[in-house]
PDB file of N, CA and C in Angstrom:
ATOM      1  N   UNK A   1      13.055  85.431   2.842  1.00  0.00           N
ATOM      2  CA  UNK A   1      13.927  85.846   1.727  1.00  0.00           C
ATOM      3  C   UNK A   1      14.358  84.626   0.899  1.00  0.00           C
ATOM      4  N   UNK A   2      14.839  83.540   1.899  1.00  0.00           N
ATOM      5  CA  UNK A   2      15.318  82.000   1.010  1.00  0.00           C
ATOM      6  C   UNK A   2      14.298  81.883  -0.149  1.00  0.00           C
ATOM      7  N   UNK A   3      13.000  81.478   0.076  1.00  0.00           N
ATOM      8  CA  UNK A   3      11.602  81.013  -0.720  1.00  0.00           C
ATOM      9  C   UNK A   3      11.572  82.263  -1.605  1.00  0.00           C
ATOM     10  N   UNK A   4      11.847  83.652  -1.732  1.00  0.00           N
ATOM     11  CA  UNK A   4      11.573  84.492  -2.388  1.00  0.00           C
ATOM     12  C   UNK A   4      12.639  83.894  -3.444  1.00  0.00           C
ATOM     13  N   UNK A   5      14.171  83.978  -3.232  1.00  0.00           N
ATOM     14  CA  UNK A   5      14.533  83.704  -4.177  1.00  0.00           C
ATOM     15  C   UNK A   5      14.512  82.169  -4.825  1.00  0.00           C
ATOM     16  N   UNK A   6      14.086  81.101  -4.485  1.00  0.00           N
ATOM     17  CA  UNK A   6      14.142  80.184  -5.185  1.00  0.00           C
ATOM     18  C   UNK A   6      12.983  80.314  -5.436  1.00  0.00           C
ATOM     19  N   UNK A   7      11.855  80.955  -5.616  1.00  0.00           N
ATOM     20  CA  UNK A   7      10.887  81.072  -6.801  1.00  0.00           C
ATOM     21  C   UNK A   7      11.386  82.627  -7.886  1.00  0.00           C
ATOM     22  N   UNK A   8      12.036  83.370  -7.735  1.00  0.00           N
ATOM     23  CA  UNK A   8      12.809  84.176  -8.693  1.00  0.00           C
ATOM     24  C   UNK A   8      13.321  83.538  -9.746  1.00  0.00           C
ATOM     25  N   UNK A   9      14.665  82.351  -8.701  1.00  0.00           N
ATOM     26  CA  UNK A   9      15.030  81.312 -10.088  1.00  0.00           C
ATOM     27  C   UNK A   9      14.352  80.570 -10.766  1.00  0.00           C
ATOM     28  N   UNK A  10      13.433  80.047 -10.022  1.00  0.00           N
ATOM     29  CA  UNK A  10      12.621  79.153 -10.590  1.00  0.00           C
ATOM     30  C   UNK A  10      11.601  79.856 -11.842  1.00  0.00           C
ATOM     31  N   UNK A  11      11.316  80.906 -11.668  1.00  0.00           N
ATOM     32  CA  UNK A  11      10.885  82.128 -12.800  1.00  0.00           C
ATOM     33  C   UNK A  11      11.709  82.211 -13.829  1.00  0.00           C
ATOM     34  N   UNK A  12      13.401  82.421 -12.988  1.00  0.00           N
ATOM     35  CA  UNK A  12      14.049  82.637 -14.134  1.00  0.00           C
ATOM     36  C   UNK A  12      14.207  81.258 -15.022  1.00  0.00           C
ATOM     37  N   UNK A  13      14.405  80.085 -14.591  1.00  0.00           N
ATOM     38  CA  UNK A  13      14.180  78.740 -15.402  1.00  0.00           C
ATOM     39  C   UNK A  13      13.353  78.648 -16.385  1.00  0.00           C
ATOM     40  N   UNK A  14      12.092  79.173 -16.071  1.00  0.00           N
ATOM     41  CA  UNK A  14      11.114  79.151 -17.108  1.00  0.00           C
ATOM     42  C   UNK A  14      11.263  79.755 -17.796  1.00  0.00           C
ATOM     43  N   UNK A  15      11.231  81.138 -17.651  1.00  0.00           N
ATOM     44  CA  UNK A  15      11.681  82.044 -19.065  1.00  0.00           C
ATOM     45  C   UNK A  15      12.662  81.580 -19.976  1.00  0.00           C
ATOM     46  N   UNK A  16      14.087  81.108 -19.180  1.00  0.00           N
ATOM     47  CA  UNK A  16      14.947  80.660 -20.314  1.00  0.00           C
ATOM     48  C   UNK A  16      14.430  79.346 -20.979  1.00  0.00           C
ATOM     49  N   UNK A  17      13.411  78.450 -20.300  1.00  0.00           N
ATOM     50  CA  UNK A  17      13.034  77.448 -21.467  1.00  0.00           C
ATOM     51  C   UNK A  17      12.054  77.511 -22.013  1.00  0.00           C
ATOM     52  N   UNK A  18      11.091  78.792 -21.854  1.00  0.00           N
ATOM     53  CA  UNK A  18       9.796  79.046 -22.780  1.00  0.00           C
ATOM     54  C   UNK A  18      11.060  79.954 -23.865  1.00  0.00           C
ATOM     55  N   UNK A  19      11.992  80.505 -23.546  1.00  0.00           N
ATOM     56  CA  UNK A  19      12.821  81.515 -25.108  1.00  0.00           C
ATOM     57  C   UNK A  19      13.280  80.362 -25.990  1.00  0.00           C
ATOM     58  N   UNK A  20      14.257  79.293 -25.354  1.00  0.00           N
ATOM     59  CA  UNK A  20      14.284  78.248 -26.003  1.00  0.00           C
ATOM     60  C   UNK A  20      13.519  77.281 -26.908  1.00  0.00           C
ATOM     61  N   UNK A  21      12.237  76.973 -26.312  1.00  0.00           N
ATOM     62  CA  UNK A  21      10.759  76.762 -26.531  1.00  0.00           C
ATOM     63  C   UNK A  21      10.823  77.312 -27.906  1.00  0.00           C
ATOM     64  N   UNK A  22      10.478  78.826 -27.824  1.00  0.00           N
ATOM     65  CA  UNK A  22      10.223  79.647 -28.918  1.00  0.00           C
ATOM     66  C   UNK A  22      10.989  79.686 -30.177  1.00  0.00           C
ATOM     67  N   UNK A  23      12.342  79.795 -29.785  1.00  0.00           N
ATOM     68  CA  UNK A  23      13.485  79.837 -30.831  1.00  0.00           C
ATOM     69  C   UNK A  23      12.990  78.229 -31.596  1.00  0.00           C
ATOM     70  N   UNK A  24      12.984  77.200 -30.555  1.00  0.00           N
ATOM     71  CA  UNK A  24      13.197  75.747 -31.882  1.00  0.00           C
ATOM     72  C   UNK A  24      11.335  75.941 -32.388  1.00  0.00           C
ATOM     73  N   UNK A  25      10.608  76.189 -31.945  1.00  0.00           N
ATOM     74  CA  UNK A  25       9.282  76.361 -32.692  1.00  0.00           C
ATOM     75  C   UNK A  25       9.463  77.591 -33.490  1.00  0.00           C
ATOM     76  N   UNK A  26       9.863  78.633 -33.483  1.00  0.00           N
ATOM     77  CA  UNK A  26      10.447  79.287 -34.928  1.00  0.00           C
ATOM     78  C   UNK A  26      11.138  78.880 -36.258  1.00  0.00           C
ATOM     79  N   UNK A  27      11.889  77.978 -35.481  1.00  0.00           N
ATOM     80  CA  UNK A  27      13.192  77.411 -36.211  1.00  0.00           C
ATOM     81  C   UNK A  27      12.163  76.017 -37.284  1.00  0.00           C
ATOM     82  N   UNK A  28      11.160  75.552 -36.677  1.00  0.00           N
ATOM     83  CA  UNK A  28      10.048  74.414 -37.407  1.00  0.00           C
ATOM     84  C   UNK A  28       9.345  74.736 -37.749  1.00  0.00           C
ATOM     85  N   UNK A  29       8.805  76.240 -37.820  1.00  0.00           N
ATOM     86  CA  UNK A  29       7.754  76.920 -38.777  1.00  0.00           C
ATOM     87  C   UNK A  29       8.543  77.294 -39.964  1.00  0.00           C
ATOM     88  N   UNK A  30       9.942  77.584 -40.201  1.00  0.00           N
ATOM     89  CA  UNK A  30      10.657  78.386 -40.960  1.00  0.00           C
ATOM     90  C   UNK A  30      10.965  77.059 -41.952  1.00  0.00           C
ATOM     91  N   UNK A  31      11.387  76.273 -41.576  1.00  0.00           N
ATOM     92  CA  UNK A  31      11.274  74.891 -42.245  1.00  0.00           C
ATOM     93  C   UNK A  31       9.927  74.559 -42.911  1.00  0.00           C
ATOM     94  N   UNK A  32       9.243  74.555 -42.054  1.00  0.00           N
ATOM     95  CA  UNK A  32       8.282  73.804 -42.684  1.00  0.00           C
ATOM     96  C   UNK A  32       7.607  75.027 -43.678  1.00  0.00           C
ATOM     97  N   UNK A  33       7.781  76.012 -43.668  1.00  0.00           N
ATOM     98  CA  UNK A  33       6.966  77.183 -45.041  1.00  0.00           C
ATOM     99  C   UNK A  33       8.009  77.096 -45.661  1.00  0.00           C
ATOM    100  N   UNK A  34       9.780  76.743 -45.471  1.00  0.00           N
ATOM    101  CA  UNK A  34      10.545  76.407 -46.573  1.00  0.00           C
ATOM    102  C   UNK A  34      10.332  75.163 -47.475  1.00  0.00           C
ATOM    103  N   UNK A  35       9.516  73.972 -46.640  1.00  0.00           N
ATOM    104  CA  UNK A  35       9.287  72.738 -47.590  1.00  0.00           C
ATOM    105  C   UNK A  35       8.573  72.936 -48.218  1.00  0.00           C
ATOM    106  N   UNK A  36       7.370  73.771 -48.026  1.00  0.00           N
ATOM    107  CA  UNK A  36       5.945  73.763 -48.282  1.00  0.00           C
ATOM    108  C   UNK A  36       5.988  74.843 -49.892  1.00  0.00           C
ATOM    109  N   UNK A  37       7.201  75.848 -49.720  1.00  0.00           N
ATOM    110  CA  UNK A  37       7.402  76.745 -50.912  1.00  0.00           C
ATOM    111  C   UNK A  37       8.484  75.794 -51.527  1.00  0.00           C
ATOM    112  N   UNK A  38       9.565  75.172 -51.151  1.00  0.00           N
ATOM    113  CA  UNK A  38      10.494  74.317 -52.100  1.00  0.00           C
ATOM    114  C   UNK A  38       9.594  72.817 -52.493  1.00  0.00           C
TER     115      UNK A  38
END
């Protein structure tokens, strides 16, 4: 059961830094098609 859940968290770690991940690589595409049109 221990090893089950510290690979759960460890799952859950990743997800929250691949969403993070995603949000600031959203956040540098949105910029950069704002430079690219301004």
């Amino acid at each position: 059961m221990k090893s089950n859940d510290i690979f759960l968290n460890f799952l859950g770690v990743i997800g929250i830094i691949g969403l993070i991940f995603l949000v600031i690589m959203l956040i540098v595409v949105a910029i950069a098609i704002n430079n690219a049109i301004g």
